[in-house]
Protein backbone atom coordinates (compact mmCIF):
# COMPACT_ATOMS: atom_id res chain seq x y z
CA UNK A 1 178.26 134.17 157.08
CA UNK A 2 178.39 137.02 155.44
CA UNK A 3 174.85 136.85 153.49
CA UNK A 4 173.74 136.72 156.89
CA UNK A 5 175.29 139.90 158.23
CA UNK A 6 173.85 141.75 155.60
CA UNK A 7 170.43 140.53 155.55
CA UNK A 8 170.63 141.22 159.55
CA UNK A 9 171.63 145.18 158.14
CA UNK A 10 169.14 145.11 155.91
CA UNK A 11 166.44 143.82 158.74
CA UNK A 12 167.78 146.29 161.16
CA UNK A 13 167.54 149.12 158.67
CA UNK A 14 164.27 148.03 157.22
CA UNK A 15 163.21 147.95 161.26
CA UNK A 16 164.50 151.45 162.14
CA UNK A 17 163.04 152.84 159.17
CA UNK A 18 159.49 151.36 160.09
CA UNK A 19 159.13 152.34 163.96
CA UNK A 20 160.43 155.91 162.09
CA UNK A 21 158.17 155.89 159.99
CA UNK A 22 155.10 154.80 162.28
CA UNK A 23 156.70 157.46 164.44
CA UNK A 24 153.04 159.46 166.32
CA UNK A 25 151.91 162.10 166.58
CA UNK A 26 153.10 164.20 170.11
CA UNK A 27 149.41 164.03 171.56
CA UNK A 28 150.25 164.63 175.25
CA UNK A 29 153.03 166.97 174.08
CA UNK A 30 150.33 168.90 172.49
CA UNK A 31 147.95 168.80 175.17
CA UNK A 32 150.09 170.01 177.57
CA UNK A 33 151.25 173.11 175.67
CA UNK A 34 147.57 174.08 174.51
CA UNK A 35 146.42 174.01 178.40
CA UNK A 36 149.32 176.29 179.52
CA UNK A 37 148.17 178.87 176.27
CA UNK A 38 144.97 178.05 177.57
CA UNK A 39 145.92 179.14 181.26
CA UNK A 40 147.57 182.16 180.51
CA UNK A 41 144.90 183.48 178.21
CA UNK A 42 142.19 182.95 181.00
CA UNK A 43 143.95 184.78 183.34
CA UNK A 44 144.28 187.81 181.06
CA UNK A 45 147.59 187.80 179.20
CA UNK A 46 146.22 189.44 176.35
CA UNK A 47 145.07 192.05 178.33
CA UNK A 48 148.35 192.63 179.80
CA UNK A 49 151.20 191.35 178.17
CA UNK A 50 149.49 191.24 174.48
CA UNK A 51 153.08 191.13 173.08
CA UNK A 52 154.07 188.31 175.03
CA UNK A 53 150.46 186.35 174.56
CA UNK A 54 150.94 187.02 170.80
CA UNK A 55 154.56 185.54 170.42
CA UNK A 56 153.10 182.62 172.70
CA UNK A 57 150.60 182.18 170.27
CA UNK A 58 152.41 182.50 167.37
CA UNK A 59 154.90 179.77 168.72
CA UNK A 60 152.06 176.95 169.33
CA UNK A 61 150.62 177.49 165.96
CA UNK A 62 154.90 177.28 163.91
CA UNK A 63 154.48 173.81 166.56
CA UNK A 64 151.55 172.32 165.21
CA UNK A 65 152.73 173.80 161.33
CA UNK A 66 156.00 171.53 162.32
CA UNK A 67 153.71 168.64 163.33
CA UNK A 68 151.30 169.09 159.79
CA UNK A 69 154.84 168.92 157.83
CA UNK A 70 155.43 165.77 159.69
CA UNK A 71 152.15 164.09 159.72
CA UNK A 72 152.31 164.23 155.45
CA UNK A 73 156.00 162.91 155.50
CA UNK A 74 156.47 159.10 154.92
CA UNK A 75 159.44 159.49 157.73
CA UNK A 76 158.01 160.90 160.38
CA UNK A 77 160.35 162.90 163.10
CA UNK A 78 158.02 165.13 165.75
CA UNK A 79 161.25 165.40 167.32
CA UNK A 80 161.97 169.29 166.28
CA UNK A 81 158.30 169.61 167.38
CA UNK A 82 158.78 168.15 170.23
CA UNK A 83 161.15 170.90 171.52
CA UNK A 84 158.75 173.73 170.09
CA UNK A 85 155.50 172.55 172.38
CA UNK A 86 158.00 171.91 175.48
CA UNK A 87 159.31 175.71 174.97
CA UNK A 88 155.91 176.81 174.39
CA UNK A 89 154.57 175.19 177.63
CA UNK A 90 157.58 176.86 179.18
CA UNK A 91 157.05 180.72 178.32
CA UNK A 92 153.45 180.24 178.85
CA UNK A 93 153.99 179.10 182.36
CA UNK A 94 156.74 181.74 183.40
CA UNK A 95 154.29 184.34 181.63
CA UNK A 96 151.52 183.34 183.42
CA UNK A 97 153.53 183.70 186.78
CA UNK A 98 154.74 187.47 185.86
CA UNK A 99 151.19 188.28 185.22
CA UNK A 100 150.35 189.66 188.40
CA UNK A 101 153.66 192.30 187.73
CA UNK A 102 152.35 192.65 183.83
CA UNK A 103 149.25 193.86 185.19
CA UNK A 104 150.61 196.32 187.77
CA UNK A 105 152.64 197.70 185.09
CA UNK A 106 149.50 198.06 182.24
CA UNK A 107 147.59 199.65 185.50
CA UNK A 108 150.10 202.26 186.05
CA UNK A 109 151.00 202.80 182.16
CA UNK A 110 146.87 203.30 181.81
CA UNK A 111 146.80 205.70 184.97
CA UNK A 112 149.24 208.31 184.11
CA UNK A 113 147.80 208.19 180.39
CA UNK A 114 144.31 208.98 182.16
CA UNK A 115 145.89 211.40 183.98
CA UNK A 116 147.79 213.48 181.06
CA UNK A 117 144.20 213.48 179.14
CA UNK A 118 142.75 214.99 182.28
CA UNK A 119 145.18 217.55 182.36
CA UNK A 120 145.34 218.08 178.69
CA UNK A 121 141.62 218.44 178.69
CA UNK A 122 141.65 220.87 181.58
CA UNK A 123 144.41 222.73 179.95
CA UNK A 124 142.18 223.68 176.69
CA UNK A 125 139.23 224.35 178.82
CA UNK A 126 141.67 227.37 180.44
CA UNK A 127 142.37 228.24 177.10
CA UNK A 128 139.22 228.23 176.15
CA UNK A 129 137.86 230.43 178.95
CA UNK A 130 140.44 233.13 178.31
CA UNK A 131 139.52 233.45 174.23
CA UNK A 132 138.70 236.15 172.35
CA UNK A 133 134.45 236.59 172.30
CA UNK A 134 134.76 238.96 169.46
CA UNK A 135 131.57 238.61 166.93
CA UNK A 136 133.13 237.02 164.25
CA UNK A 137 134.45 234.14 166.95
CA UNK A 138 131.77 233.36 168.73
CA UNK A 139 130.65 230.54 166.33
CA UNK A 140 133.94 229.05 166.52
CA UNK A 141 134.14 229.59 170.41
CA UNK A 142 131.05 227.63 170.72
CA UNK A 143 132.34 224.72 168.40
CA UNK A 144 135.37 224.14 170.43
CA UNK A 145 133.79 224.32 173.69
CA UNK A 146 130.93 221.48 172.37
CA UNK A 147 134.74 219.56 171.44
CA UNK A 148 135.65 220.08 174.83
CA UNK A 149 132.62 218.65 176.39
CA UNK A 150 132.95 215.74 174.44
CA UNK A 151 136.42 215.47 175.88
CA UNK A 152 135.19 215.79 179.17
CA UNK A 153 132.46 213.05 178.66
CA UNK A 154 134.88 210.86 177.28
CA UNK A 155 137.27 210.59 180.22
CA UNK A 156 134.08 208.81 181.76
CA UNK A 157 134.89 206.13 179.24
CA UNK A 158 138.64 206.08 179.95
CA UNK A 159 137.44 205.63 183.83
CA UNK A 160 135.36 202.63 183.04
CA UNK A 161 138.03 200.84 180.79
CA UNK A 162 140.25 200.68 183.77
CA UNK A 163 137.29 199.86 186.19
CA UNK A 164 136.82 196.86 184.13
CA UNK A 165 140.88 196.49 184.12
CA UNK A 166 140.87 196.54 180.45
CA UNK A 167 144.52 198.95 180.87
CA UNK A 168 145.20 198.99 176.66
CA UNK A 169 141.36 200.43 175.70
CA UNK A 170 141.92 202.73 178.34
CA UNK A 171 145.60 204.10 177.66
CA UNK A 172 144.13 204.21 173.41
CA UNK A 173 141.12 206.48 174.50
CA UNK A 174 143.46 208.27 176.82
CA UNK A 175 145.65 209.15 174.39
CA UNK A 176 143.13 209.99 171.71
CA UNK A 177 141.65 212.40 173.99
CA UNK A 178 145.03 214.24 174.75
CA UNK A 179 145.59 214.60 171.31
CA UNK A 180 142.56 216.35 170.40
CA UNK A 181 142.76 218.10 173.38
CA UNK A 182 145.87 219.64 172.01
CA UNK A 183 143.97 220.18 169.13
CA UNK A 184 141.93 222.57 170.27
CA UNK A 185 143.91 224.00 172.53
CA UNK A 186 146.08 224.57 169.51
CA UNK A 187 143.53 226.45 167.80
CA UNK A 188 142.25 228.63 170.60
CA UNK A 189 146.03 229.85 170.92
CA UNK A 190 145.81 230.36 167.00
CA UNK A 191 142.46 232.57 167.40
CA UNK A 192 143.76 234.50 170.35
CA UNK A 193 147.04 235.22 168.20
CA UNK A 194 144.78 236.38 165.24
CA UNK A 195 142.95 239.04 167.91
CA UNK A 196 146.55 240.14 168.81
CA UNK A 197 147.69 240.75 165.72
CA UNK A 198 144.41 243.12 164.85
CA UNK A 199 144.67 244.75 167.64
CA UNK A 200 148.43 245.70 166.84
């Protein structure tokens, strides 16, 4: 009797340890998460919410790392990755419904930063206007008004970024025009000061 009850352990084992090891791959599992990636990528996550769409990202390719371990293990268990697709499919899904709000948000962000550069740029071409037209500026006078214009043309670029509701490019050349607005407003206040001081 009991060389049977241990051959019936050793079958049962033996069993469990085979339908383990034949254990498949998560194909629907998979499927599912890649089309909710998929879904909130069309509609512009990484547009809007690039931090989010990269962690999404980022957590559907540690899934189907999990799933690579698995595949080259004699004793399968997708179980763990299992859990990482269904969390993945989750965030994807609850990102994709804040998107609308995301965008808002990015729209907003880009529109003051489009509106700073204007002013920015505006601000140095005051500057400018008021500078010193001494003879040994008037080289340099002419240089930062040509940096100026070049400001100026490139808030046309900044205006078409965010026609095309592309809010990051826009808030990047927004911000790289402010700063070199500064720039030269900066050194228009430095050649004015110079004037000053000869005059004293």
């Amino acid at each position: 009797m009991k060389r049977i009850t241990i051959a019936f352990l050793i079958c049962s084992v033996l069993v469990v340890l085979l339908v383990a090891g034949c254990a498949k791959q998560p194909t629907e599992d998979i499927k599912a998460a890649q089309a909710s990636v998929d879904a909130v990528v069309t509609e512009g996550a990484q547009k809007y919410a690039p931090e989010d769409a990269k962690m999404i990202t980022e957590a559907m390719n540690a899934a189907m790392e999990e799933i690579k371990v698995q595949d080259g293990k004699t004793m399968k268990d997708y179980g763990k990755a299992k859990e990482m697709l269904a969390k993945v499919k989750t965030d994807a899904e609850a990102l994709k419904s804040n998107l609308p709000m995301k965008k808002e948000q990015a729209k907003n962000t880009a529109l003051a930063a489009q509106e700073t550069a204007k002013t920015a740029v505006q601000e140095a071409k005051t500057l400018l206007s008021k500078a010193p037209k001494g003879k040994g500026s008037k080289a340099d006078i002419e240089a930062l008004k040509a940096d100026v214009k070049g400001l100026e043309d490139s808030l046309a670029e900044v205006q078409a970024a965010m026609d095309g509701e592309d809010y990051g490019a826009a808030m990047e050349k927004a911000g790289s025009i402010k700063e070199k607005a500064g720039e030269v407003a900066a050194q228009v206040t430095q050649a004015m000061e110079k004037v000053g001081a000869k005059a004293k």
